[in-house]
Each structure stands twice: as C-alpha cells, then as structure tokens.
Protein backbone atom coordinates (compact mmCIF):
# COMPACT_ATOMS: atom_id res chain seq x y z
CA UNK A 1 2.87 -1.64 -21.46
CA UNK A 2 3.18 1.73 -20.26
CA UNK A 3 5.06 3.37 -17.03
CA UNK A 4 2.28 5.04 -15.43
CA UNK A 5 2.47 8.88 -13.79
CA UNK A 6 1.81 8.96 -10.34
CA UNK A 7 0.24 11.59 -8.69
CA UNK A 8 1.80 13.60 -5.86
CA UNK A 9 -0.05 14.69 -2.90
CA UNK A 10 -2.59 17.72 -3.42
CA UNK A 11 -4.25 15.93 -6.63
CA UNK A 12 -7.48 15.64 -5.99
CA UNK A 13 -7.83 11.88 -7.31
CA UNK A 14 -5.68 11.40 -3.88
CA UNK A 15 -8.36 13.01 -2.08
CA UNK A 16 -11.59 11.23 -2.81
CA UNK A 17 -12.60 7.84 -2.63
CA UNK A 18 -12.34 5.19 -5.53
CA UNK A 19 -14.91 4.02 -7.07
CA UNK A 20 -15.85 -0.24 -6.78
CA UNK A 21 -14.73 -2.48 -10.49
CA UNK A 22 -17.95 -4.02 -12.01
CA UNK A 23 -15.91 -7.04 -13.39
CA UNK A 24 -12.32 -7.87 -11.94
CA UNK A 25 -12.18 -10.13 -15.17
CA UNK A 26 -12.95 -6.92 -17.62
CA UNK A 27 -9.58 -6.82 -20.36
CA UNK A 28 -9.58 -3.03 -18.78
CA UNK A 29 -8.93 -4.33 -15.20
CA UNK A 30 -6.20 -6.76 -16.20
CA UNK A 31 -4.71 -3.92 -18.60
CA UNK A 32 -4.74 -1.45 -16.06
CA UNK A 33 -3.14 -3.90 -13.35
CA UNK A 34 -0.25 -5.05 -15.89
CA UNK A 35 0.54 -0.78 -16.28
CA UNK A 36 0.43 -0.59 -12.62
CA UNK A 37 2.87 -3.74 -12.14
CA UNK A 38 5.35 -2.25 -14.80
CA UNK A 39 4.98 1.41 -12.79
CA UNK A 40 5.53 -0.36 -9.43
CA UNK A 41 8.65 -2.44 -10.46
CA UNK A 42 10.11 1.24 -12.03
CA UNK A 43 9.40 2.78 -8.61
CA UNK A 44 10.77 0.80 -6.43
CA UNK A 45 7.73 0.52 -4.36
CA UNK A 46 6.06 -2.06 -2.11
CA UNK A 47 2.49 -1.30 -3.30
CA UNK A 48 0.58 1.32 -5.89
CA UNK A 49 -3.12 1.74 -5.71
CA UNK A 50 -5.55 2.47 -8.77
CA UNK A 51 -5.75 6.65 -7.35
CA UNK A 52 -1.95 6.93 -7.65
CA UNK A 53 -1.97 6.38 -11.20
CA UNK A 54 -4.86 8.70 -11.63
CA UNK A 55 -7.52 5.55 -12.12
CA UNK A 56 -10.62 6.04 -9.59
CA UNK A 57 -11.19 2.77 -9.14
CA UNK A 58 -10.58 0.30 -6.52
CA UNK A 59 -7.28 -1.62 -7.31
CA UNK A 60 -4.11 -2.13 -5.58
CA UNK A 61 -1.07 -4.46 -5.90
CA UNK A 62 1.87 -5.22 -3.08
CA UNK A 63 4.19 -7.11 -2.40
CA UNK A 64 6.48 -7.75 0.36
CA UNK A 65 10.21 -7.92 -0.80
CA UNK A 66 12.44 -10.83 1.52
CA UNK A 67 13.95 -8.91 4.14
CA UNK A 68 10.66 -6.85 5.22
CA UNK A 69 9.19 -8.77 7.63
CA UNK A 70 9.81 -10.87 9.81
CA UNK A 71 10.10 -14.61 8.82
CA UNK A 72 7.08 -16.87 9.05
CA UNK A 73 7.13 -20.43 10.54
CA UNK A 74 8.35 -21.84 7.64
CA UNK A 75 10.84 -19.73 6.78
CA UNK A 76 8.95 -17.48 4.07
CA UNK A 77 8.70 -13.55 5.21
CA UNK A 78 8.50 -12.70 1.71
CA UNK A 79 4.54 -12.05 -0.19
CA UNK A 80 4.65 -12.35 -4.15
CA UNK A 81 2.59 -9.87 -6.21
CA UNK A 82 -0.46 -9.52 -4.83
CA UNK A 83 -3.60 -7.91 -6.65
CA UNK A 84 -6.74 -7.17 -5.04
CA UNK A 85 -9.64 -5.82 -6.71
CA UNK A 86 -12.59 -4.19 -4.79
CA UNK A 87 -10.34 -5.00 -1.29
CA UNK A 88 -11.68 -4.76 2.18
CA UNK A 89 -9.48 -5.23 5.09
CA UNK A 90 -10.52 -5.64 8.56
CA UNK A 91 -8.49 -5.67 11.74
CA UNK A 92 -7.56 -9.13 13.76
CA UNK A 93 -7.20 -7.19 17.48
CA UNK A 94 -6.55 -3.80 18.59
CA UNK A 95 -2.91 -3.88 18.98
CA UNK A 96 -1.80 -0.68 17.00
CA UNK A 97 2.14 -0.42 16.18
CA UNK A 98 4.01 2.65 15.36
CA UNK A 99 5.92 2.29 11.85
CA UNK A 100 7.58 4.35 9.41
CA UNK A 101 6.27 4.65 5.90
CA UNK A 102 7.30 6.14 2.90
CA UNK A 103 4.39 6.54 -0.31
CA UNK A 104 5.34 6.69 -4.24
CA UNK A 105 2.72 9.74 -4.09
CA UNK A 106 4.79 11.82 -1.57
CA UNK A 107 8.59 11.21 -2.66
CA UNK A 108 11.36 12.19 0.00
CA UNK A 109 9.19 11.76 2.81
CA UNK A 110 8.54 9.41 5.44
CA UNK A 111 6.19 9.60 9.17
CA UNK A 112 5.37 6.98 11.55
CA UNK A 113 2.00 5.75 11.46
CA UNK A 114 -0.10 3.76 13.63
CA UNK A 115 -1.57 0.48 11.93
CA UNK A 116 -3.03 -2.54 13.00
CA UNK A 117 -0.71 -5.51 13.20
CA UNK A 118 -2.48 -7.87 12.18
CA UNK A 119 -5.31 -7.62 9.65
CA UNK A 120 -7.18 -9.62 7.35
CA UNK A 121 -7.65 -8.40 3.89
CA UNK A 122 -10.31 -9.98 0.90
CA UNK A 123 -10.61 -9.09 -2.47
CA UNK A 124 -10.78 -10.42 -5.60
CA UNK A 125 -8.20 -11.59 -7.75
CA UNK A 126 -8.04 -10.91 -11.79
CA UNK A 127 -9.67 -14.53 -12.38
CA UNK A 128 -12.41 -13.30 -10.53
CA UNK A 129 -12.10 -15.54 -7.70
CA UNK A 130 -11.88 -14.31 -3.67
CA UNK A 131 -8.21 -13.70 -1.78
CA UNK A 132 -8.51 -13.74 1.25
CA UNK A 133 -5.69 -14.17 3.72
CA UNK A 134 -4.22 -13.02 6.86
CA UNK A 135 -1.46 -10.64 7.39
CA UNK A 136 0.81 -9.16 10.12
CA UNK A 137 3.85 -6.82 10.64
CA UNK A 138 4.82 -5.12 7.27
CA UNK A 139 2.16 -6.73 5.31
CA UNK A 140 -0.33 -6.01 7.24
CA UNK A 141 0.77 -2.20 7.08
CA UNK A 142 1.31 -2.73 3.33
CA UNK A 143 -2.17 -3.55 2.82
CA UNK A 144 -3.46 -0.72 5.21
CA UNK A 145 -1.35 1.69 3.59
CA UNK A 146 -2.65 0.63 -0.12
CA UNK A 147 -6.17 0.62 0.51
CA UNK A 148 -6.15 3.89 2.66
CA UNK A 149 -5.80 5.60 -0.98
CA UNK A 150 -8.99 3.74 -1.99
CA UNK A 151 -11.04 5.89 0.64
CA UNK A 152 -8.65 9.03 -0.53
CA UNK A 153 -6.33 8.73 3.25
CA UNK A 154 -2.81 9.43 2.47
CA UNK A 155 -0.38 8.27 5.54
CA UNK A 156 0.41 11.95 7.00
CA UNK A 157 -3.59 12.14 8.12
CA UNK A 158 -3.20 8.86 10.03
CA UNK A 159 -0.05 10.42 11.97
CA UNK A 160 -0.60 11.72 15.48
CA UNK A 161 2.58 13.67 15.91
CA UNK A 162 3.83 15.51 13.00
CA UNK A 163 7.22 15.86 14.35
CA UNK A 164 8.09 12.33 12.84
CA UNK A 165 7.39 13.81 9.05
CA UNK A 166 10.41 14.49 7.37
CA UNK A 167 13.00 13.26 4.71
CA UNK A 168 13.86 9.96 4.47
CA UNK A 169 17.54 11.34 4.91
CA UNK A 170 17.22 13.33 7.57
CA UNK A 171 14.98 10.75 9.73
CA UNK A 172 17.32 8.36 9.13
CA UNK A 173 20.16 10.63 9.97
CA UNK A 174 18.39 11.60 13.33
CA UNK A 175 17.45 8.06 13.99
CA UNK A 176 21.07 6.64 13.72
CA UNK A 177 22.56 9.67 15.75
CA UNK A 178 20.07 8.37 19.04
CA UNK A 179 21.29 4.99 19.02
C-alpha cells in the first residue's frame, strides 16, 4: 500500500467540500482507507481526511494516542483507529473550549481553536454498519477537526485571534516562558 501525498494549504481540494461515498463497502473505499492508515501512521498524525490526500470524498480516520486525553472512568483515555465514512457530528451543549491544533496539511504550524467539548459523531464503518458514539476533550476536537476538511474548513478559519498562529516551536517557546 502506498504513502499518500498530502496536500498543503492553498490546494483547492482543501477548499471545497467532499463529496458523500455511495457504498462504504466498495473495494475502492476500503483501498483508499488502508493508503490513508499507512499515510497517517508515516505522519505522525492523530487524524487524515479523504481531501488531504487529494480524494473528494467523505472519509476520515483518528485516533487518539494514550496520553491525549484525559482518562475515562475506566481507565481508557486512549480511541483505536477509527474510520468513518459519510460522518456527521453534532454538538452535546454549547460549552466551546479553546485548544491548540496542529494539521498534516499545514506543517510547522499550530492556533488555538474553539471546539465543542463534547460532540457526538455517526458514520459508517467499512462493514457498512453505523458508529456512532460520544466524544469529549481531544476526541471530540479530533473529530471536529477531521470532518471540518469534509466541508473544505481548515483550523486557521475557525480561529478568532490570529495572534495564536505560529510555529509549533515558537508557541511552545512563548508558552513555557509565561509560566
């Protein structure tokens, strides 16, 4: 399986919104999502979306590594693989939270972004059956994050103040210099 290119900010298949998948089952889909999972795992990344690996349609896959988020209940913060076909999330409240993200389609740079804390997300799965399930903290931005490039919204359009864009080495600098 192939390691993917990922586009950088400024393509246009960033831009515009995906188109829905006919079949989640289709041998396409499930080649497609095993080249995104191999281009992922090369990144580094917590999530790629379909757009980012110039495919127009409406696939993502995330995952939350341990150490993300905060432990559930049970003791599991971590979220395996996750792939969503044809995804919709909705929002649980109305309780935004500030966060720092990063994106495989604009290297070097991270901006805090306002997203919901707790969402619900459905999609479909490569069997063809429903996920559904609820998420908060870092998956929950996850999630938001990946399926913003579905409707063509990269992170920096969802930041209010610009002043938080910058490299990941000189935010982090800054940051640790104000504590």
């Amino acid at each position: 399986m192939p390691i993917l290119k990922i586009a950088r900010m400024g393509h246009p298949v960033l831009a515009r919104p995906a188109e829905p998948v006919a079949d989640p089952t289709a041998p396409d889909i499930r080649r497609l999502v095993a080249d995104m999972i191999e281009t992922l795992e090369d990144a580094g990344g917590a999530g790629l979306a379909a757009p980012q690996v110039h495919v127009p349609l409406r696939v993502v896959v995330f995952r939350v590594p341990p150490g993300r988020d905060a432990p559930k209940q049970d003791g599991a913060g971590e979220v395996p693989l996750t792939v969503l076909v044809n995804p919709v999330v909705e929002p649980l409240d109305g309780e935004l939270r500030l966060g720092y993200e990063g994106c495989l389609s604009i290297p070097g740079l991270t901006g805090a972004v306002p997203r919901f804390h707790r969402v619900r997300y459905r999609g479909f799965g490569l069997d063809g059956a429903v996920v559904e399930r609820e998420a908060e903290g870092f998956h929950a931005r996850v999630a938001q994050h990946e399926c913003d490039h579905l409707d063509g919204v990269l992170y920096p359009a969802r930041m209010p103040d610009l002043a938080t864009f910058g490299f990941v080495e000189e935010v982090k600098r800054t940051m640790e210099q104000s504590r």
